[in-house]
C-alpha atoms as a PDB file:
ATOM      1  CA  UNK A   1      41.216  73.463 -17.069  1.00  0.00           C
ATOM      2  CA  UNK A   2      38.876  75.190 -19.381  1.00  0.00           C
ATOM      3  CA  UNK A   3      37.555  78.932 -18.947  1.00  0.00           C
ATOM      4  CA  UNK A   4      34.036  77.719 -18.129  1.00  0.00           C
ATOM      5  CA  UNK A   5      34.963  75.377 -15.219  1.00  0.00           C
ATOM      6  CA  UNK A   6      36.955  78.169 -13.920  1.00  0.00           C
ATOM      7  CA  UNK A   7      33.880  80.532 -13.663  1.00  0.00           C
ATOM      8  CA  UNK A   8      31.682  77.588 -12.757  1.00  0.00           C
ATOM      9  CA  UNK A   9      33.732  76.734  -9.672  1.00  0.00           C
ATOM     10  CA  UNK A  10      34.281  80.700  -9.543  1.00  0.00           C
ATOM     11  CA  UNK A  11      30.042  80.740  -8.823  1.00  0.00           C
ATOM     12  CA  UNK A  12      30.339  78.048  -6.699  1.00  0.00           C
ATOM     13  CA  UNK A  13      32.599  79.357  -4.123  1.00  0.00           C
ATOM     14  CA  UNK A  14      30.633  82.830  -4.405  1.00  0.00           C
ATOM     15  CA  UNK A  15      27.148  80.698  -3.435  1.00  0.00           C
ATOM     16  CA  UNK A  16      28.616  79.088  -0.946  1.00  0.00           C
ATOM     17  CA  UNK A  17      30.427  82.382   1.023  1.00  0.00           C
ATOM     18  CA  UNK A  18      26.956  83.934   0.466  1.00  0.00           C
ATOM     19  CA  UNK A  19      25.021  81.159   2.355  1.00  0.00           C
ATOM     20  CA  UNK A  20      23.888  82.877   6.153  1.00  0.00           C
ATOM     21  CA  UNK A  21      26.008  80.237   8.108  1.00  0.00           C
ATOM     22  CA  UNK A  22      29.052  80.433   5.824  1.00  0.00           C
ATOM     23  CA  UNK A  23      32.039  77.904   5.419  1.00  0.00           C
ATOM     24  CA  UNK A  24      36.050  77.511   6.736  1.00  0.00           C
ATOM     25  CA  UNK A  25      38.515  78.137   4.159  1.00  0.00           C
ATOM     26  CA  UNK A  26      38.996  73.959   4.673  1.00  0.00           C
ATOM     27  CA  UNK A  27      35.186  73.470   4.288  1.00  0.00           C
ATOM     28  CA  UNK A  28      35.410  75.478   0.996  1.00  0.00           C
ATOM     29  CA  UNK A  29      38.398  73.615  -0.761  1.00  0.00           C
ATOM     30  CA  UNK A  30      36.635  70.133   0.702  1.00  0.00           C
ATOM     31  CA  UNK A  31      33.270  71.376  -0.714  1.00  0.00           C
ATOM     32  CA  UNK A  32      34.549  72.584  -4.053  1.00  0.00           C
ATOM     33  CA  UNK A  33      37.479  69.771  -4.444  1.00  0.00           C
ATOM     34  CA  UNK A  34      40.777  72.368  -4.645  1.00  0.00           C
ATOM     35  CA  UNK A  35      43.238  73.194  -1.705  1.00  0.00           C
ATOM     36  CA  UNK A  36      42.923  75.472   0.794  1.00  0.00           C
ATOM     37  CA  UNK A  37      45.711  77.583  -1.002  1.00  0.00           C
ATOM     38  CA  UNK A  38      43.480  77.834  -4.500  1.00  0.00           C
ATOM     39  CA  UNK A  39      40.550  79.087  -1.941  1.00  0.00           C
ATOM     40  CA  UNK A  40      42.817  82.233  -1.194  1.00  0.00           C
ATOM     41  CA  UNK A  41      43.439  83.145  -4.430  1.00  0.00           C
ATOM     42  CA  UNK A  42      39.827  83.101  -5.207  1.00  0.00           C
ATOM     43  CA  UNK A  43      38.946  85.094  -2.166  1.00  0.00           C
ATOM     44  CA  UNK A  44      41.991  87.646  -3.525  1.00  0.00           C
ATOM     45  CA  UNK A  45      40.744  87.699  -6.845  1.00  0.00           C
ATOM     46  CA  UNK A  46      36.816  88.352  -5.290  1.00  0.00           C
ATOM     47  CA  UNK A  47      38.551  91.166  -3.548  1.00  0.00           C
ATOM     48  CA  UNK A  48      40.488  92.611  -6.219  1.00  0.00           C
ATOM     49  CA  UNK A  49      36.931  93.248  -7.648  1.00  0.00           C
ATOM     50  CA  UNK A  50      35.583  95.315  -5.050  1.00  0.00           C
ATOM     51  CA  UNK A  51      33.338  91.952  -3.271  1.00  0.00           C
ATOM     52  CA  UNK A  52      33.559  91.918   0.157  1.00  0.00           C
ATOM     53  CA  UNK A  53      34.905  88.368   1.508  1.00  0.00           C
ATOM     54  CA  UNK A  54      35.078  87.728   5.160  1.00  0.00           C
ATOM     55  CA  UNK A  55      35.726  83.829   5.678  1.00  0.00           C
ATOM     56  CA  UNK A  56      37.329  82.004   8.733  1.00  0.00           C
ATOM     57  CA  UNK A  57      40.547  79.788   8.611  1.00  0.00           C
ATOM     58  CA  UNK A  58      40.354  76.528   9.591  1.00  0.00           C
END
């Protein structure tokens, strides 16, 4: 997978924690087409630069 899709689905997973009514970890990797375990490392690597990320499982 190229840089640039990284980043794009990098954005996408940022717009769609940021919407008001927010999204399951499940609803995520469904919305974004990855697994629920590629979600968590996204949300770690958000975290690791200093974003806040609160999300529920399931």
């Amino acid at each position: 997978m190229s840089n640039q899709a990284k980043i794009e689905r990098a954005i996408k997973i940022l717009m769609t924690l940021n919407n008001k009514y927010g999204k399951s970890v499940d609803e995520l990797a469904k919305c974004v087409g990855i697994s629920s375990r590629s979600i968590y490392r996204y949300i770690n690597t958000f975290r690791n630069i200093c974003f806040v990320v609160n999300y529920k499982v399931g």
